[in-house]
Each structure stands twice: as C-alpha cells, then as structure tokens.
N, C-alpha and C. Protein backbone atom coordinates (compact mmCIF):
# COMPACT_ATOMS: atom_id res chain seq x y z
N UNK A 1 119.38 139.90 81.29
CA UNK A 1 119.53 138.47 81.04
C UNK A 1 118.21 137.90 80.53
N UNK A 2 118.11 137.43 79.42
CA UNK A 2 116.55 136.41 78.87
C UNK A 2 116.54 135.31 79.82
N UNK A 3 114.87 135.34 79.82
CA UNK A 3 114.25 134.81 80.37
C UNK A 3 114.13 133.45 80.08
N UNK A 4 114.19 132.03 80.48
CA UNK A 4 114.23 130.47 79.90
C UNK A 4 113.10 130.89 78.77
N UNK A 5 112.27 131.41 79.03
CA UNK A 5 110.79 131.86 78.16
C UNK A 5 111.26 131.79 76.98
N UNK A 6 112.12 133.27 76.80
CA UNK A 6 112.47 133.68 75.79
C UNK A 6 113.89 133.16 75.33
N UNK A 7 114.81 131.82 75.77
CA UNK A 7 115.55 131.75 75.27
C UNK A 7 114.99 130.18 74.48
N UNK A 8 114.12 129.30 75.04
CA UNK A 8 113.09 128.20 74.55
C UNK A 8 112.43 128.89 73.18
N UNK A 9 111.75 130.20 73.33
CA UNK A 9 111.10 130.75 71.50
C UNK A 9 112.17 130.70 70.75
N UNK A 10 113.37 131.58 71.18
CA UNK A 10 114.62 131.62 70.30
C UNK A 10 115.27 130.31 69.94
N UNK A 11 115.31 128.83 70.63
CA UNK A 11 115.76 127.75 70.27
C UNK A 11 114.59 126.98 69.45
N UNK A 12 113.95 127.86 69.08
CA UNK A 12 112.65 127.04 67.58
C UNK A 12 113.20 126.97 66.54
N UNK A 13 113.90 128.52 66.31
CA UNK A 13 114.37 128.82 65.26
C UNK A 13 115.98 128.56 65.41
N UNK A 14 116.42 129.07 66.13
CA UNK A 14 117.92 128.41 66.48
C UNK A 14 118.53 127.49 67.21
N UNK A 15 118.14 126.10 66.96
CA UNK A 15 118.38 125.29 68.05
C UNK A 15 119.44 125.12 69.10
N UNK A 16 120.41 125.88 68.75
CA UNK A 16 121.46 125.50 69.54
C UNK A 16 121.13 126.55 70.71
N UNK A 17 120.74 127.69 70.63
CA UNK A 17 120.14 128.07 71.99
C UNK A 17 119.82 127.39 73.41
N UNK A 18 118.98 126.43 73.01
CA UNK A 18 118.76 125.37 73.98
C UNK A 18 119.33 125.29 75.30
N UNK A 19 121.20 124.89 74.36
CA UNK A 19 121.71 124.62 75.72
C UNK A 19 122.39 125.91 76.59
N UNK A 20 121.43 127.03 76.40
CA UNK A 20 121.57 127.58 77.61
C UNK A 20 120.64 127.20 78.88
N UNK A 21 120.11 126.16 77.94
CA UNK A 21 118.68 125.76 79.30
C UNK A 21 119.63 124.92 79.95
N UNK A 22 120.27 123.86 79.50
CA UNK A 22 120.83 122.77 80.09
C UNK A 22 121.93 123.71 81.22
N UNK A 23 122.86 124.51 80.59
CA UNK A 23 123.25 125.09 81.46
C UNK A 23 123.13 125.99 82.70
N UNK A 24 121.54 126.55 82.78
CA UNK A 24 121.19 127.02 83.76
C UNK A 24 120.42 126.03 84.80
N UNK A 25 120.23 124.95 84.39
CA UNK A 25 119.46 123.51 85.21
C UNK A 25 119.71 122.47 85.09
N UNK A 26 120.86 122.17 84.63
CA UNK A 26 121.44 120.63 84.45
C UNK A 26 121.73 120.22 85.67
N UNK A 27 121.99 121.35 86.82
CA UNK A 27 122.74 121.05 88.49
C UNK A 27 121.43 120.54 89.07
N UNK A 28 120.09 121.30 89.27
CA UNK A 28 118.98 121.43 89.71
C UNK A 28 118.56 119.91 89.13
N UNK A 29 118.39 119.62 88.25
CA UNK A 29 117.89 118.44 87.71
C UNK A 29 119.08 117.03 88.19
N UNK A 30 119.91 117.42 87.92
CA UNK A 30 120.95 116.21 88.35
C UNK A 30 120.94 115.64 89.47
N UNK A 31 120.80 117.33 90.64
CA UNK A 31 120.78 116.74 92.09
C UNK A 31 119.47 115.87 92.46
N UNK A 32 118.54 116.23 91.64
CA UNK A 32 116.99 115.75 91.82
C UNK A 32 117.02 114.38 91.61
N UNK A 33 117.26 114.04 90.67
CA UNK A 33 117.78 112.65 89.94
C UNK A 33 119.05 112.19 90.99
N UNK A 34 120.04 112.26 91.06
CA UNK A 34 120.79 111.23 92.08
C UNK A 34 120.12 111.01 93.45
N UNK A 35 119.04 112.24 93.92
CA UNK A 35 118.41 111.41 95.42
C UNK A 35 117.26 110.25 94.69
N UNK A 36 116.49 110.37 93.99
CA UNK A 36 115.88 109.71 93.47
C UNK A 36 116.26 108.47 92.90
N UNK A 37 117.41 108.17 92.03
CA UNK A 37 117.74 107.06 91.94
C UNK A 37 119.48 106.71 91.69
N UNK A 38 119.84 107.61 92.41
CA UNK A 38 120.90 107.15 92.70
C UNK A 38 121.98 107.02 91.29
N UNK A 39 122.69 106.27 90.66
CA UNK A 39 123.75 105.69 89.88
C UNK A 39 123.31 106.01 88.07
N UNK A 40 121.84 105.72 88.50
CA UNK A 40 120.77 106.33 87.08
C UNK A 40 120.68 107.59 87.01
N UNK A 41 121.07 108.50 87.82
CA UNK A 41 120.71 109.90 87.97
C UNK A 41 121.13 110.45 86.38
N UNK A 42 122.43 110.06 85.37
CA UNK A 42 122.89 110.67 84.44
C UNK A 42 122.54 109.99 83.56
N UNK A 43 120.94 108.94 83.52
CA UNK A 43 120.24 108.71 82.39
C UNK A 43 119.08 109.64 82.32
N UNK A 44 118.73 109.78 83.65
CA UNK A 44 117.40 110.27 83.67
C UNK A 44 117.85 111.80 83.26
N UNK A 45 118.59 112.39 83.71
CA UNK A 45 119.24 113.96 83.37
C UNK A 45 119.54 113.93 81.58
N UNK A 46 120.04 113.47 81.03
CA UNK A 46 120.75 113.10 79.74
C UNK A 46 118.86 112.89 78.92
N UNK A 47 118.57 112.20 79.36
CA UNK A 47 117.03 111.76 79.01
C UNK A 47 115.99 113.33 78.76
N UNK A 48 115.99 113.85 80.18
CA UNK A 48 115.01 115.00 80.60
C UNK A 48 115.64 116.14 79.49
N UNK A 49 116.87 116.04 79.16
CA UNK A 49 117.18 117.24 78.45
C UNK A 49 116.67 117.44 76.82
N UNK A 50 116.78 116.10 76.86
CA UNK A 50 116.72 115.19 75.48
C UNK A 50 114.87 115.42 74.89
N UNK A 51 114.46 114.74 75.73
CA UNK A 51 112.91 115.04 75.68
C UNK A 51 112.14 116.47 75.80
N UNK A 52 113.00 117.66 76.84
CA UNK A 52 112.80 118.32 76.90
C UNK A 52 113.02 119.44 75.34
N UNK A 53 113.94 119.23 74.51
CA UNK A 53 114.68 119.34 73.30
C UNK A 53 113.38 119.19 72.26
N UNK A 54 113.06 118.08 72.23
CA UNK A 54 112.01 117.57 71.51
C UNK A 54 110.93 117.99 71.81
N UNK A 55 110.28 118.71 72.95
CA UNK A 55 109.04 119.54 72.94
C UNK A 55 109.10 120.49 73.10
N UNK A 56 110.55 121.19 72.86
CA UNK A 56 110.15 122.60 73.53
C UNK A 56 109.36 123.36 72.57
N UNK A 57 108.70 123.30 71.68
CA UNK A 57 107.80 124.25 71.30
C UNK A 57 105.96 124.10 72.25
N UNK A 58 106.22 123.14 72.98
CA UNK A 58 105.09 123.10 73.56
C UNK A 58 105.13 123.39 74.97
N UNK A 59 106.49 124.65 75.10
CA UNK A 59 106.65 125.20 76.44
C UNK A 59 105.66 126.21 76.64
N UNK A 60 105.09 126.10 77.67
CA UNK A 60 104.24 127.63 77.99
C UNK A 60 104.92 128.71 78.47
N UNK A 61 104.98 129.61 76.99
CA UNK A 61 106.15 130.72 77.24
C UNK A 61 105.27 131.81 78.67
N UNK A 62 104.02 131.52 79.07
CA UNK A 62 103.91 132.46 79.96
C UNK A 62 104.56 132.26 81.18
N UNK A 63 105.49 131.58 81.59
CA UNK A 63 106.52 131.25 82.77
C UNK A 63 107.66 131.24 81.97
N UNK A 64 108.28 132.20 83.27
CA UNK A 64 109.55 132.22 82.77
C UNK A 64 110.42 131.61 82.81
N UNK A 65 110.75 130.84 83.99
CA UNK A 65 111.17 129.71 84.40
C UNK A 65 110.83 128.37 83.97
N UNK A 66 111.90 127.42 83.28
CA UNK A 66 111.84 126.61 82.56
C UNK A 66 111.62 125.12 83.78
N UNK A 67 112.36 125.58 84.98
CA UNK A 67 112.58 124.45 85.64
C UNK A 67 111.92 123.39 86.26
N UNK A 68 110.39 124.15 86.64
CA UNK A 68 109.42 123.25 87.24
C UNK A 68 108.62 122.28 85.35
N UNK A 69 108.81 122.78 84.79
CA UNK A 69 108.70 121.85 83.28
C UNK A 69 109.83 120.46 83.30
N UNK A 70 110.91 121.02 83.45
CA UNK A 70 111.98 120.07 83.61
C UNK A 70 111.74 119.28 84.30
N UNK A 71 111.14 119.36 85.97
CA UNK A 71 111.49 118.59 86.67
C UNK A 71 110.40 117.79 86.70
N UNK A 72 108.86 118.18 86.07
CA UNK A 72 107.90 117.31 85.96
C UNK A 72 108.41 116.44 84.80
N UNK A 73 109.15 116.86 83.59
CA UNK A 73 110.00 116.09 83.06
C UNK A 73 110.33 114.42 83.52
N UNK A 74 111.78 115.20 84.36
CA UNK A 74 112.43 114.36 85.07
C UNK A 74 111.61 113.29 85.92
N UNK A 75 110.63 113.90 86.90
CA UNK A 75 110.19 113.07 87.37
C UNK A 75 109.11 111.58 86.69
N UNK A 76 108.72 112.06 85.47
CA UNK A 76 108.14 111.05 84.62
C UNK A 76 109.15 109.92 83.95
N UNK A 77 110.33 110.54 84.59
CA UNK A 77 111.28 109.82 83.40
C UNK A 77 111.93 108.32 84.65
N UNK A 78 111.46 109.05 86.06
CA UNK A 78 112.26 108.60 87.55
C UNK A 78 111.41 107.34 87.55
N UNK A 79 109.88 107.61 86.83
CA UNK A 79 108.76 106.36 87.42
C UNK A 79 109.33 105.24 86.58
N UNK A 80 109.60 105.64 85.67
CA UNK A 80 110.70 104.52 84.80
C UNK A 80 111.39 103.80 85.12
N UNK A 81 112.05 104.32 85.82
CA UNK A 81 113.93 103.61 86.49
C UNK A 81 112.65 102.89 88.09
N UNK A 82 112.08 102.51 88.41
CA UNK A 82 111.27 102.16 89.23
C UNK A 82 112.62 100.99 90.18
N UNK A 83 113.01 100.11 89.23
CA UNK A 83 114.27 98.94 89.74
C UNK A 83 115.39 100.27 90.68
N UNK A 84 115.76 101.33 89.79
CA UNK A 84 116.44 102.21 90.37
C UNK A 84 116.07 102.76 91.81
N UNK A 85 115.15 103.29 92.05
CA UNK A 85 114.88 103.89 92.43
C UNK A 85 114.22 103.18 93.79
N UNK A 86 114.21 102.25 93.83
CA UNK A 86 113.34 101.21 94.97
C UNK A 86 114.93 100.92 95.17
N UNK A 87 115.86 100.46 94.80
CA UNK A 87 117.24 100.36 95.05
C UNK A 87 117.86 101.44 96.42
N UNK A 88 117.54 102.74 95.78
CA UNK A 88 118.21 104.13 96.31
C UNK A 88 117.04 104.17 97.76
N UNK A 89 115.79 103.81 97.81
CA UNK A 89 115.22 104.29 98.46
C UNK A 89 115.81 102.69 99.85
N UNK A 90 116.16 101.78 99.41
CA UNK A 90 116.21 100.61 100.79
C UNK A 90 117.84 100.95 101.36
N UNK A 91 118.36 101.70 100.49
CA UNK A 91 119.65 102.50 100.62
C UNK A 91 120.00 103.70 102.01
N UNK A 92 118.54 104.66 101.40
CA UNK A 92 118.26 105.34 102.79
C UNK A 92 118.06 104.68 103.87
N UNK A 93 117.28 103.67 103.78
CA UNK A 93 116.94 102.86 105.07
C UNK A 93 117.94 102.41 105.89
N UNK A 94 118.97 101.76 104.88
CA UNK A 94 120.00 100.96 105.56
C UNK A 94 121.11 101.92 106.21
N UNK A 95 121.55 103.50 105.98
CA UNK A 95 121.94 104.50 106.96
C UNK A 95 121.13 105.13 107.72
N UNK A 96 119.59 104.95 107.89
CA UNK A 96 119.20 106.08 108.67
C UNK A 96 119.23 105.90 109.94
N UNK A 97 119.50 104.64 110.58
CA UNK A 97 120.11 104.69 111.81
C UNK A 97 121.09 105.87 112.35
N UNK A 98 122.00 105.94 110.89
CA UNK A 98 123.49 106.53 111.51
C UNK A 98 122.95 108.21 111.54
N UNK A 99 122.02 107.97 110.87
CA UNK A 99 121.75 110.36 110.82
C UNK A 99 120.61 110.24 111.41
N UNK A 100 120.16 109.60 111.98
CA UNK A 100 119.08 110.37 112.85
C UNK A 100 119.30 111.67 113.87
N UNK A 101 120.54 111.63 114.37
CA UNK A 101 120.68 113.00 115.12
C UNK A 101 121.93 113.98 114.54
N UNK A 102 121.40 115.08 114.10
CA UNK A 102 122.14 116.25 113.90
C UNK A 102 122.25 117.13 114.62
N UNK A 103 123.74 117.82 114.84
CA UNK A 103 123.77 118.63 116.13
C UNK A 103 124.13 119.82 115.55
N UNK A 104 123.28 120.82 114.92
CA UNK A 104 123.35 122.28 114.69
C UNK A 104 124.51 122.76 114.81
N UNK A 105 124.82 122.86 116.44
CA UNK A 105 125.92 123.31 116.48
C UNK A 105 127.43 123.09 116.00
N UNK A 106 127.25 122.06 115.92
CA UNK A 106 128.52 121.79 115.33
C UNK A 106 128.63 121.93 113.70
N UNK A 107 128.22 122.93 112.90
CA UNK A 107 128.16 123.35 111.78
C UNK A 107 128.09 124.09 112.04
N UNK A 108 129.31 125.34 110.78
CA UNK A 108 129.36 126.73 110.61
C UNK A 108 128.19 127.88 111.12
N UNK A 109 127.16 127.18 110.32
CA UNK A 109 126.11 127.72 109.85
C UNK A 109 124.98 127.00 111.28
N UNK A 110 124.99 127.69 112.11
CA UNK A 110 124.26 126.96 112.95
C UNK A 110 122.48 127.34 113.09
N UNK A 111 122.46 128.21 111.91
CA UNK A 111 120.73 128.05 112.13
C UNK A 111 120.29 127.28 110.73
N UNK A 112 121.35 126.46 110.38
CA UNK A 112 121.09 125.57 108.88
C UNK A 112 119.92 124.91 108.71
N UNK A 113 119.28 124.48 108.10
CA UNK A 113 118.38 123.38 108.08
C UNK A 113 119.03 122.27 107.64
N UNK A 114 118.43 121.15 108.26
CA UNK A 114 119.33 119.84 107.91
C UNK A 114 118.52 119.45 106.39
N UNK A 115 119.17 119.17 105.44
CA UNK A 115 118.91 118.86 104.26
C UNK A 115 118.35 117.54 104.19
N UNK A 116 117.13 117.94 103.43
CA UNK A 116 116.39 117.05 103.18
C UNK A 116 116.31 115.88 103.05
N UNK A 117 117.50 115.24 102.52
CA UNK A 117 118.00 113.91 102.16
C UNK A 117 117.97 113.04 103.26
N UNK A 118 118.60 113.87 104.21
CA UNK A 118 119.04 112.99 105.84
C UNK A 118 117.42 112.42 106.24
N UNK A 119 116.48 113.68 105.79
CA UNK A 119 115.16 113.44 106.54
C UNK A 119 114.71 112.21 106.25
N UNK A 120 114.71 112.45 104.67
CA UNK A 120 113.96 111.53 104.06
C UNK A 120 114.41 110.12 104.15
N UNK A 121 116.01 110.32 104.26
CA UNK A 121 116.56 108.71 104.96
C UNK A 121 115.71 108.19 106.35
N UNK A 122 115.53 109.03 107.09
CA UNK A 122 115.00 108.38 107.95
C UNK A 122 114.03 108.10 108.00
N UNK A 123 112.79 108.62 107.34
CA UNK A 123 111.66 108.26 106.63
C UNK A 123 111.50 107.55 105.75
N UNK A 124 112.90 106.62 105.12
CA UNK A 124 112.84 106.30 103.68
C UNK A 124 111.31 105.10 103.55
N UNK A 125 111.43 104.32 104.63
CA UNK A 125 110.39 103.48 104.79
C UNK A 125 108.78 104.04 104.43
N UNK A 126 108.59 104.71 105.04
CA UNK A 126 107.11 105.62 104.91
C UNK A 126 107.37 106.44 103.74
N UNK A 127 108.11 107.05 103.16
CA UNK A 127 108.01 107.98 101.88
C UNK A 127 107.50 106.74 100.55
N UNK A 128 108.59 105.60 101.08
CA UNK A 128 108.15 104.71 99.76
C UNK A 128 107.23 104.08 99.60
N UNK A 129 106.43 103.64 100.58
CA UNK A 129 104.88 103.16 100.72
C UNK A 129 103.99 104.11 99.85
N UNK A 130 104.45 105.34 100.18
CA UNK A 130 103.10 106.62 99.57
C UNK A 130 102.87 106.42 97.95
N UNK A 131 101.19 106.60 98.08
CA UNK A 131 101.19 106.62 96.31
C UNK A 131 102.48 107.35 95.45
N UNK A 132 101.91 107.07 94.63
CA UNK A 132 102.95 107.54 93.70
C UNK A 132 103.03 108.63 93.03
N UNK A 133 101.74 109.50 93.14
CA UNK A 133 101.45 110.57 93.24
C UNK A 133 101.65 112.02 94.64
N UNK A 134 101.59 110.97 95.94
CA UNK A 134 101.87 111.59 97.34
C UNK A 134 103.33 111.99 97.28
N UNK A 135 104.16 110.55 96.78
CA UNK A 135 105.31 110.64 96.90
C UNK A 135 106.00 111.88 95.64
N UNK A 136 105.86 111.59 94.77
CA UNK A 136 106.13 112.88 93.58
C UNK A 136 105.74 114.60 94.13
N UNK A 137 104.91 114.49 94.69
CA UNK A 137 104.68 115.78 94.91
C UNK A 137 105.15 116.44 96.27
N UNK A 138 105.28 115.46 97.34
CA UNK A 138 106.15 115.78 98.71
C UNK A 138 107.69 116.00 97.90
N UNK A 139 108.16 115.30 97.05
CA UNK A 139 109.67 115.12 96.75
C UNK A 139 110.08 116.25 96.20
N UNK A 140 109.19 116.97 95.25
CA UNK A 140 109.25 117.98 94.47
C UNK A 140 109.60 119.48 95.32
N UNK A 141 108.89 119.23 96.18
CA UNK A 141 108.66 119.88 97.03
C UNK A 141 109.42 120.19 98.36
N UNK A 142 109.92 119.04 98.84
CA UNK A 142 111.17 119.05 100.10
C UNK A 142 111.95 118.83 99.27
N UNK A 143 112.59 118.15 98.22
CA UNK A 143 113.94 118.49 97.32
C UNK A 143 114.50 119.42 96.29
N UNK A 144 113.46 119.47 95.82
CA UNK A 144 113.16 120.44 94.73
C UNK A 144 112.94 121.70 94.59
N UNK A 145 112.22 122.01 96.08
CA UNK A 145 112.48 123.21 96.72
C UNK A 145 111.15 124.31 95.93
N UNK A 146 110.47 123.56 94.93
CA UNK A 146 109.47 124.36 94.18
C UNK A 146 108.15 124.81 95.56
N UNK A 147 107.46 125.73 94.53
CA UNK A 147 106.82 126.27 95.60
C UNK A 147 105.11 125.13 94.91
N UNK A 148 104.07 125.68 95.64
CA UNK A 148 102.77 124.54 95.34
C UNK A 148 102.39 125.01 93.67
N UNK A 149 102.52 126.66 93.44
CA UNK A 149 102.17 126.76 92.35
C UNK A 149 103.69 125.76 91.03
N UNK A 150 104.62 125.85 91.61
CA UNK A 150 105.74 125.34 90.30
C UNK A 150 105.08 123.67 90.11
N UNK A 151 104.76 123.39 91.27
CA UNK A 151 104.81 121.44 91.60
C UNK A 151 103.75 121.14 90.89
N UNK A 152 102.17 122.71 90.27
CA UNK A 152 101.17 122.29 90.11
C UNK A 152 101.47 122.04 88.47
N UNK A 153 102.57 122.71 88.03
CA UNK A 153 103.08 123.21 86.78
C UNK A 153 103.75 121.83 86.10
N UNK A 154 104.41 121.20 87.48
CA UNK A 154 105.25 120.36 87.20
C UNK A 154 104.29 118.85 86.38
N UNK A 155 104.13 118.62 87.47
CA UNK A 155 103.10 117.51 87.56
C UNK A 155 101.69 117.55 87.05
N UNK A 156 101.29 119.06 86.04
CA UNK A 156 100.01 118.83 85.33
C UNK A 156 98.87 118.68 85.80
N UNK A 157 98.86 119.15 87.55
CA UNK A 157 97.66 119.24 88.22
C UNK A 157 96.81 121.04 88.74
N UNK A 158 95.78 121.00 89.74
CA UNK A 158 95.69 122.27 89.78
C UNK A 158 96.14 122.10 91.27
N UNK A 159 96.40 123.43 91.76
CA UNK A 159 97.26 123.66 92.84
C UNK A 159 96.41 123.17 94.15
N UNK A 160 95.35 122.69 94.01
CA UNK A 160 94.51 122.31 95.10
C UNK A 160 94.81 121.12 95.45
N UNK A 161 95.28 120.54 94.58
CA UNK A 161 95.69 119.02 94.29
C UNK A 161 96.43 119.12 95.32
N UNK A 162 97.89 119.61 94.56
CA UNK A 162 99.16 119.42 95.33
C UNK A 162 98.77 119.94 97.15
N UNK A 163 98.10 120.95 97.20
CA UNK A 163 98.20 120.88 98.46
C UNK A 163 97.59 119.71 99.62
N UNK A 164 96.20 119.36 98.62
CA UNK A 164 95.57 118.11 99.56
C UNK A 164 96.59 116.91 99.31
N UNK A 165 97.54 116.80 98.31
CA UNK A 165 98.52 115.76 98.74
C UNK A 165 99.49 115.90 99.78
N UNK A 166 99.82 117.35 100.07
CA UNK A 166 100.95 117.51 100.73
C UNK A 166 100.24 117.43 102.25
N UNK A 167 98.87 117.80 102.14
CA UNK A 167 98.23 117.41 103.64
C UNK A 167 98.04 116.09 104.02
N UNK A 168 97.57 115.46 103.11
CA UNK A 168 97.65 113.63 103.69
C UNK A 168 99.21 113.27 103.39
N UNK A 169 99.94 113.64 102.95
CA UNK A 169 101.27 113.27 103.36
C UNK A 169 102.04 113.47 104.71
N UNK A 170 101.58 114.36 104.83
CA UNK A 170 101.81 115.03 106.45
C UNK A 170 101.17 114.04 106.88
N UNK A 171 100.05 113.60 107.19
CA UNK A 171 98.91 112.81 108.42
C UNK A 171 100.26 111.67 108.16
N UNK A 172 99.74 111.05 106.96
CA UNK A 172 100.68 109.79 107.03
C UNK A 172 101.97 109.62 107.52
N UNK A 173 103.29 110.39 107.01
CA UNK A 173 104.27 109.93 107.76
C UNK A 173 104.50 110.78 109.28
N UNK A 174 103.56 111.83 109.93
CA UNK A 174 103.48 112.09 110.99
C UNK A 174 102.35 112.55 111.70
N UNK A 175 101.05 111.19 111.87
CA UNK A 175 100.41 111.04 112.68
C UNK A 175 99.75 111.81 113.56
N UNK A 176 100.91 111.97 114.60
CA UNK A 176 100.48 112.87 115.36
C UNK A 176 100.25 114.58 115.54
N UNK A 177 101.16 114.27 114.26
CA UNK A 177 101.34 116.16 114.10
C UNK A 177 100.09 116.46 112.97
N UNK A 178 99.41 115.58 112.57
CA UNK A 178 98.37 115.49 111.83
C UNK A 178 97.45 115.82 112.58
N UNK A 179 97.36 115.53 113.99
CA UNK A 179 95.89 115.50 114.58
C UNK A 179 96.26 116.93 115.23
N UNK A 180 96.95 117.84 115.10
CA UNK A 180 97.13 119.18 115.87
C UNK A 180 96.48 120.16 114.84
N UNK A 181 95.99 119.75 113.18
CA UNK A 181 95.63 120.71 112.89
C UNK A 181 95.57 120.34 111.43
N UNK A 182 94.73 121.21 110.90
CA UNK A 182 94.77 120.36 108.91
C UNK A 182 95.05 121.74 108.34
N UNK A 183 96.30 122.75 108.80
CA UNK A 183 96.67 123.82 107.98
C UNK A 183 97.78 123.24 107.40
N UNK A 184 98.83 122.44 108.37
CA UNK A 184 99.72 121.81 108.15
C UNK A 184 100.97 122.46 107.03
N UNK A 185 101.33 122.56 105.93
CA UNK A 185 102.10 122.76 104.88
C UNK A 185 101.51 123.51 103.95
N UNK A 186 99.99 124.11 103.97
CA UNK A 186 99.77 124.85 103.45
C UNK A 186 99.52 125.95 104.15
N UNK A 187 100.59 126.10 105.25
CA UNK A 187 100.78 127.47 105.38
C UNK A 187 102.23 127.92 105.05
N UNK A 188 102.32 127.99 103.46
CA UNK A 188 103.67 128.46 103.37
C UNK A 188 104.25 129.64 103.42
N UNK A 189 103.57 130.59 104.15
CA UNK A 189 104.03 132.39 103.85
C UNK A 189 105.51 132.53 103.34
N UNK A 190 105.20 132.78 102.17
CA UNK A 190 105.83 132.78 101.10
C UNK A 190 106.57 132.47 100.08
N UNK A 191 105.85 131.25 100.80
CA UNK A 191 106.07 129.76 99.68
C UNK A 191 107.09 129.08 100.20
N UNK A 192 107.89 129.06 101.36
CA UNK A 192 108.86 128.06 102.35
C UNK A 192 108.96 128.14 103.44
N UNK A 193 108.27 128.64 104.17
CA UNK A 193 108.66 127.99 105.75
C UNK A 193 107.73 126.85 105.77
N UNK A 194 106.86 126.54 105.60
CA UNK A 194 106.12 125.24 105.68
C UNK A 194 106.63 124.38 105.22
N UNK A 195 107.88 124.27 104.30
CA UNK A 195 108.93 123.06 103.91
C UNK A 195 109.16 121.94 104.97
N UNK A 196 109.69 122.55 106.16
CA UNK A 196 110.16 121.56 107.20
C UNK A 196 108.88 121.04 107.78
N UNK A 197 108.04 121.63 108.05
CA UNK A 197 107.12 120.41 108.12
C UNK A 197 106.61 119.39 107.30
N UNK A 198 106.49 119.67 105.99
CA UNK A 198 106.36 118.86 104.94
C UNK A 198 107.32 117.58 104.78
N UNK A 199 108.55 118.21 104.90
CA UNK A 199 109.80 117.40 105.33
C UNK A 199 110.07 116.63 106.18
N UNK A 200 109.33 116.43 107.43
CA UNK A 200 109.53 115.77 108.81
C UNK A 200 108.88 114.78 108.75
C-alpha cells in the first residue's frame, strides 16, 4: 500500500490522486473538527482538504503520514471559526454536570478509557481559558491522539515546545497533581500512556 508520502508526489502530476488522502483522513479530521466546533465541523474539514490541495507540493515527503500536516491544517482553520468554537466549548459546560461519573463497568469493554470528550466537558471551563497555543497542543494531543513528535509537525514547533506546553497544561487544569512531580505527560513510553494524564 503507498505511503500518503508517495501518493501527495504522485498527486503533483496527477491530481486526482489526492483524494486518496481525503479518503484515508477525512474521518480523523472530521471527528477533530466537530469536538472543536461543533455544526462548523464540515467547513473547517471541506476547507482543510481544500487548502491542503493547494499546498501539497510543500508536503515534507520525509513523513509518511499525511495526517499530523492535516490536522495542523485544520487546526489553523478552527482559530477562525473562534464564534464557533467558544459556542461548542460553553456547550461542554452546560452537560458536564451530567458525565462527570462513568461507571466502567457497565460497558462491554470494561478496561475502556473514557473518551476524551466527556473529560474535556468537564474541564470545558479551564481548557478554554488556556492560551491558545496550551490549548491547541493539549487538544491535538488528548483528541487527536498524535504523539509529541506528530503535534511538533503539526503545529510548526520543536518538540520541546510541545512538551513544556503539555507540562504547564497539566499544573493548570490540575494543580495538585502538578505539585507531585514535573515528569507529568512527558512520560509517554511509547508515545500513550501519558495521554490520560494529559487528559484529566
């Protein structure tokens, strides 16, 4: 199977290639975009593909994976919809009463992790205060599921960055679990178990 790498060189010359990109990340990007802003999610997706179309010769074919490009994409496209997206986020607020408690057990899958969304509802208050940089790179990261090197890819920083954001993001929306230690989320052995703390 080609690599996004090599199917982005081949859509220089053959454009219609392309939309094998859309089809291997249109889900990944969509879901990213409806927690983010909700009802706009299929401008900002429709948008990211669009833009993405228009530069792909300035993809760095040394990754093979197209998606952390996309989603730094997407996310430039999210600071936009700002009305949107301050919408979706007082949205979380106004259910997170109702999900604050999940009971494992009562799902199939009982060593699940509770998905991110619920978290961040209940956090919606404190996630949206965070710069706008804190907030992009925690999101990327507990939704997005990228690891520190994709988020550094994403967002055009070096990976030192993302992690000292993901450490004062931690202090900030949990305090106390801040003062137990400053390894915090950058201990990801192997790039995800440190998610759920990042997440909490």
């Amino acid at each position: 199977m080609s690599t996004d790498s090599e199917i982005i060189a081949r859509s220089i010359e053959d454009p219609g290639a392309f939309s094998e990109i859309f089809e291997r990340h249109a889900r990944a990007i969509a879901s990213f975009a409806a927690r983010r802003v909700g009802d706009a999610a299929d401008d900002v997706l429709s948008e990211t593909f669009l833009v993405a179309f228009r530069r792909r010769a300035s993809f760095d074919t040394g990754f093979e994976s197209s998606l952390p490009w996309l989603l730094g994409i997407a996310s430039r496209l999210v600071r936009k919809q700002r009305a949107a997206e301050a919408r979706q986020w007082r949205s979380f607020n106004a259910v997170a009463g109702r999900e604050q408690h999940v009971h494992f057990g009562e799902t199939e899958a009982a060593g699940e992790r509770v998905d991110a969304v619920v978290e961040a509802r209940a956090l919606g208050g404190r996630i949206a205060a965070l710069s706008a940089a804190d907030r992009e790179t925690l999101l990327l990261y507990a939704w997005a599921d990228l690891t520190y090197e994709e988020i550094a890819v994403a967002l055009r920083v070096p990976v030192g960055t993302v992690r000292s954001r993901l450490n004062r993001v931690r202090r900030k929306l949990d305090p106390a679990r801040g003062k137990q230690g400053e390894n915090g989320p950058e201990q990801e052995k192997g790039g995800r178990d440190g998610r759920v703390a990042a997440r909490a």
